[in-house]
C-alpha atoms as a PDB file:
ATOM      1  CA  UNK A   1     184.553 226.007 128.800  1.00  0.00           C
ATOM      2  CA  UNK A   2     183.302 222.812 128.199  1.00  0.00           C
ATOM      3  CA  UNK A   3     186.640 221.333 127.209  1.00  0.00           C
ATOM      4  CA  UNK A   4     188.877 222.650 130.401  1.00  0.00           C
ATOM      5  CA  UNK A   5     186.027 220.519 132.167  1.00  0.00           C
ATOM      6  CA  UNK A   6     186.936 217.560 130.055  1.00  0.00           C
ATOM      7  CA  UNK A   7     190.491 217.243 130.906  1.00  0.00           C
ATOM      8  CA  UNK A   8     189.877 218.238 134.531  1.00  0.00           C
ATOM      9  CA  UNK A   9     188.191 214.905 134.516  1.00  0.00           C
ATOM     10  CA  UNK A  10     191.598 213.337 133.859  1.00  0.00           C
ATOM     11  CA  UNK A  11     190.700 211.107 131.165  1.00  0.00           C
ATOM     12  CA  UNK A  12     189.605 212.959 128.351  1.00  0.00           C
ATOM     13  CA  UNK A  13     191.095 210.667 126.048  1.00  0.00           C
ATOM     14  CA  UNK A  14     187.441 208.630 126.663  1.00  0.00           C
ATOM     15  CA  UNK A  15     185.982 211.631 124.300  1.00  0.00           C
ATOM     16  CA  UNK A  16     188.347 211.534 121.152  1.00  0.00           C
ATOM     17  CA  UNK A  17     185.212 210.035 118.909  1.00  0.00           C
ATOM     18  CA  UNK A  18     183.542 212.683 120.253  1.00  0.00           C
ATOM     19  CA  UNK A  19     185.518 215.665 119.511  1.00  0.00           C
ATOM     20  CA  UNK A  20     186.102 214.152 116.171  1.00  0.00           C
ATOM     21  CA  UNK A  21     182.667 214.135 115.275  1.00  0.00           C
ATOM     22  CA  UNK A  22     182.343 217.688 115.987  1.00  0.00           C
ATOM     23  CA  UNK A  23     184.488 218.042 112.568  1.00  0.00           C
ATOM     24  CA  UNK A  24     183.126 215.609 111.112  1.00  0.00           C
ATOM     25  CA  UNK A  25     179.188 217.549 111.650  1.00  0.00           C
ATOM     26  CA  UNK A  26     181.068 220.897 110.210  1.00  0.00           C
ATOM     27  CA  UNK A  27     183.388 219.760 108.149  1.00  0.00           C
ATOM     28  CA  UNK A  28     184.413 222.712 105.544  1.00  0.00           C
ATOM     29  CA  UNK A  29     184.772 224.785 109.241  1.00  0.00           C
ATOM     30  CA  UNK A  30     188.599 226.568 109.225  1.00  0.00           C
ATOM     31  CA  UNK A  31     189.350 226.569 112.214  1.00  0.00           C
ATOM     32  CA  UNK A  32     188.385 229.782 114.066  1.00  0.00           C
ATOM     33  CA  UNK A  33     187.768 229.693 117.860  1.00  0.00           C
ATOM     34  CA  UNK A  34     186.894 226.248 119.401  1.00  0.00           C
ATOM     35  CA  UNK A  35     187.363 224.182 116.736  1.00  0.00           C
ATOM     36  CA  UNK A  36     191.263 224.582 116.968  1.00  0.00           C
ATOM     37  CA  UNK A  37     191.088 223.771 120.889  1.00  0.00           C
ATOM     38  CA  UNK A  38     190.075 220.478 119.881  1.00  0.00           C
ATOM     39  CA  UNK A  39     192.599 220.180 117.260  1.00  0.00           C
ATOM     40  CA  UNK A  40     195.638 221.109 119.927  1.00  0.00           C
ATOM     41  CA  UNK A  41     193.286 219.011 122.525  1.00  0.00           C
ATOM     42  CA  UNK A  42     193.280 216.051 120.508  1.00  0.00           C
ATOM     43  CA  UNK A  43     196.717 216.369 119.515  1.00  0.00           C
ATOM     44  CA  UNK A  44     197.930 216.073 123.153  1.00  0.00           C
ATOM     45  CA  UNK A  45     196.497 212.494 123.530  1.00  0.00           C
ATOM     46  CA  UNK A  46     198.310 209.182 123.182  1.00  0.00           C
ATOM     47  CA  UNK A  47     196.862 207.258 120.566  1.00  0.00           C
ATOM     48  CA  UNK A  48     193.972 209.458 118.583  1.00  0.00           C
ATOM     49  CA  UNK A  49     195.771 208.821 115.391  1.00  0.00           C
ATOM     50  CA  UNK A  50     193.550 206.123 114.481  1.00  0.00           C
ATOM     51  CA  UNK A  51     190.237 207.373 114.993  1.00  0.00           C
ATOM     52  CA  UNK A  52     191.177 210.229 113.171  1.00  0.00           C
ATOM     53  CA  UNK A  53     191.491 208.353 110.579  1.00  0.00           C
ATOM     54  CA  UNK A  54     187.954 206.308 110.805  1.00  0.00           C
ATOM     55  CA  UNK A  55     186.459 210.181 110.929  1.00  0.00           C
ATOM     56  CA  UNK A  56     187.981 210.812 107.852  1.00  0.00           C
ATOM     57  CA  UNK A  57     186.347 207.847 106.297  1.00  0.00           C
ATOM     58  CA  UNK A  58     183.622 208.731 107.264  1.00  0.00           C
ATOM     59  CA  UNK A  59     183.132 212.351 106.663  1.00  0.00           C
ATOM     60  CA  UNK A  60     186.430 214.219 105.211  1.00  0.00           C
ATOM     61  CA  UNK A  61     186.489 217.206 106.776  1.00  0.00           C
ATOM     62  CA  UNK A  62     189.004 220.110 106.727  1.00  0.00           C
ATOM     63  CA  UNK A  63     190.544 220.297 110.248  1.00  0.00           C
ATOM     64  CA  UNK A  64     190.941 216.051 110.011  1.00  0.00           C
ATOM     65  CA  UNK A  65     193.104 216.890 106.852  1.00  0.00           C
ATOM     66  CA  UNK A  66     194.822 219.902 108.730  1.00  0.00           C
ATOM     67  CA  UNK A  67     195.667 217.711 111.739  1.00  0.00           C
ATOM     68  CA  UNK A  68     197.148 214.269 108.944  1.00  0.00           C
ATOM     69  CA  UNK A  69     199.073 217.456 107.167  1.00  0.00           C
ATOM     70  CA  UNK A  70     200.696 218.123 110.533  1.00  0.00           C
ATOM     71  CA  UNK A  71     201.332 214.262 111.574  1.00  0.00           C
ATOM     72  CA  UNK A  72     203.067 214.472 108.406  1.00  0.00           C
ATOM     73  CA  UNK A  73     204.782 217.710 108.917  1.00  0.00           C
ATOM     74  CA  UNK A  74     206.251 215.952 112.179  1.00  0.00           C
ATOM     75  CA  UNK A  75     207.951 213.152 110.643  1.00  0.00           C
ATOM     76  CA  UNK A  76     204.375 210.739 111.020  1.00  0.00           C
ATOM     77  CA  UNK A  77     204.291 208.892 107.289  1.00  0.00           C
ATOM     78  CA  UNK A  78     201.610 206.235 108.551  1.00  0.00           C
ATOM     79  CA  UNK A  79     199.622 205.386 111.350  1.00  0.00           C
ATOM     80  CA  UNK A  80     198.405 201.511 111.546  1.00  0.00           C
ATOM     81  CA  UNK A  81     200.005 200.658 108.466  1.00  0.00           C
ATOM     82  CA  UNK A  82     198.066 203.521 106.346  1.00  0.00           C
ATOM     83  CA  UNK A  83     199.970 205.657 104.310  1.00  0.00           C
ATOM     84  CA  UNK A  84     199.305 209.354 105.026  1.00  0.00           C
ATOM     85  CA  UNK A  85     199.759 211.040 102.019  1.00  0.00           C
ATOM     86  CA  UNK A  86     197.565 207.919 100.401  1.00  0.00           C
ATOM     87  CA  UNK A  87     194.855 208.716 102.760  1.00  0.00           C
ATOM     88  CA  UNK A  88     195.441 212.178 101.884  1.00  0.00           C
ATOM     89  CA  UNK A  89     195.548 211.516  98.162  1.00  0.00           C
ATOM     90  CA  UNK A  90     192.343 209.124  97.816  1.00  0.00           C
ATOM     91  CA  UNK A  91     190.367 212.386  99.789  1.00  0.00           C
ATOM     92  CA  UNK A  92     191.810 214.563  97.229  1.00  0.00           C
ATOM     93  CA  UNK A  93     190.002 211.840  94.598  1.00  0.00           C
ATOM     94  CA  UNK A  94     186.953 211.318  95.837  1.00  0.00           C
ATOM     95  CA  UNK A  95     185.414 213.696  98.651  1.00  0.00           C
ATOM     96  CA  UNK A  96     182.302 215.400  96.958  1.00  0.00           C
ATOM     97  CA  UNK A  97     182.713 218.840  98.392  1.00  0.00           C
ATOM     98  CA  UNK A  98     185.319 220.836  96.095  1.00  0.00           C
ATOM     99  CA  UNK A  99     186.516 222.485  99.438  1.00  0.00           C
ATOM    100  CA  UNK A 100     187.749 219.117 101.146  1.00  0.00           C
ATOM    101  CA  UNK A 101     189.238 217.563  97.783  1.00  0.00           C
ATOM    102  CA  UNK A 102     191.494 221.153  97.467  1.00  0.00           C
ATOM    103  CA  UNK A 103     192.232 220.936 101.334  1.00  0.00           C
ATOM    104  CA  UNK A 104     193.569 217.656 100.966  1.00  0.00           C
ATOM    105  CA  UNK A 105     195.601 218.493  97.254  1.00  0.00           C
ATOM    106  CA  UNK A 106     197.026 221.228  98.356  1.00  0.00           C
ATOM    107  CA  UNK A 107     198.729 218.859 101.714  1.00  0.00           C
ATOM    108  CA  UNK A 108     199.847 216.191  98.990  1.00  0.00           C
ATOM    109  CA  UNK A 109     201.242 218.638  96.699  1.00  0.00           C
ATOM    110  CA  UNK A 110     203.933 220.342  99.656  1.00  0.00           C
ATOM    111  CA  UNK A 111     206.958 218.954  99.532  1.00  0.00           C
ATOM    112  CA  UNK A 112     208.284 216.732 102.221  1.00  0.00           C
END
């Protein structure tokens, strides 16, 4: 599989924009198969928090939301200054697929 080659290169960290992008080109996807390899994948890197985020900006998409929910989940209330559930919330407000704004409501509306 193309991502056990990318951490046998030992720095697959050079690739978060990249693996982010694949959610960001299917971005109502839930999750089956390789999409939630990159999610754990990504997860295991030091500092992907903020790209994460810049995906988001740029294209909402449902396993970006799944992996802030979890940040926040762990304890993780802001990354560079940003406010999580704010991030969260403004999706919620303004993404223009009804999918992604309900993905994102229904991480703001848990309680914490």
């Amino acid at each position: 599989m193309l991502l056990d080659e990318l951490w046998q290169t030992g720095a697959p960290e050079q690739a978060i924009l990249e693996m982010l992008s694949v959610f960001e080109r299917y971005p109502e996807e839930d999750g089956h198969g390789v999409m939630w390899s990159l999610v754990h994948g990504l997860e295991k890197l030091p500092n992907y928090e903020s790209a994460l985020l810049s995906s988001l900006a740029r294209q909402p998409s449902e396993l970006g939301i799944v992996m802030v929910g979890r940040m926040l989940n762990s304890g993780v209330t802001a990354v560079d200054g940003v406010s999580l559930l704010l991030k969260l919330q403004e999706i919620a407000g303004t993404a223009t697929s009804a999918h992604i704004k309900e993905t994102a409501r229904s991480f703001v509306s848990r309680p914490r």
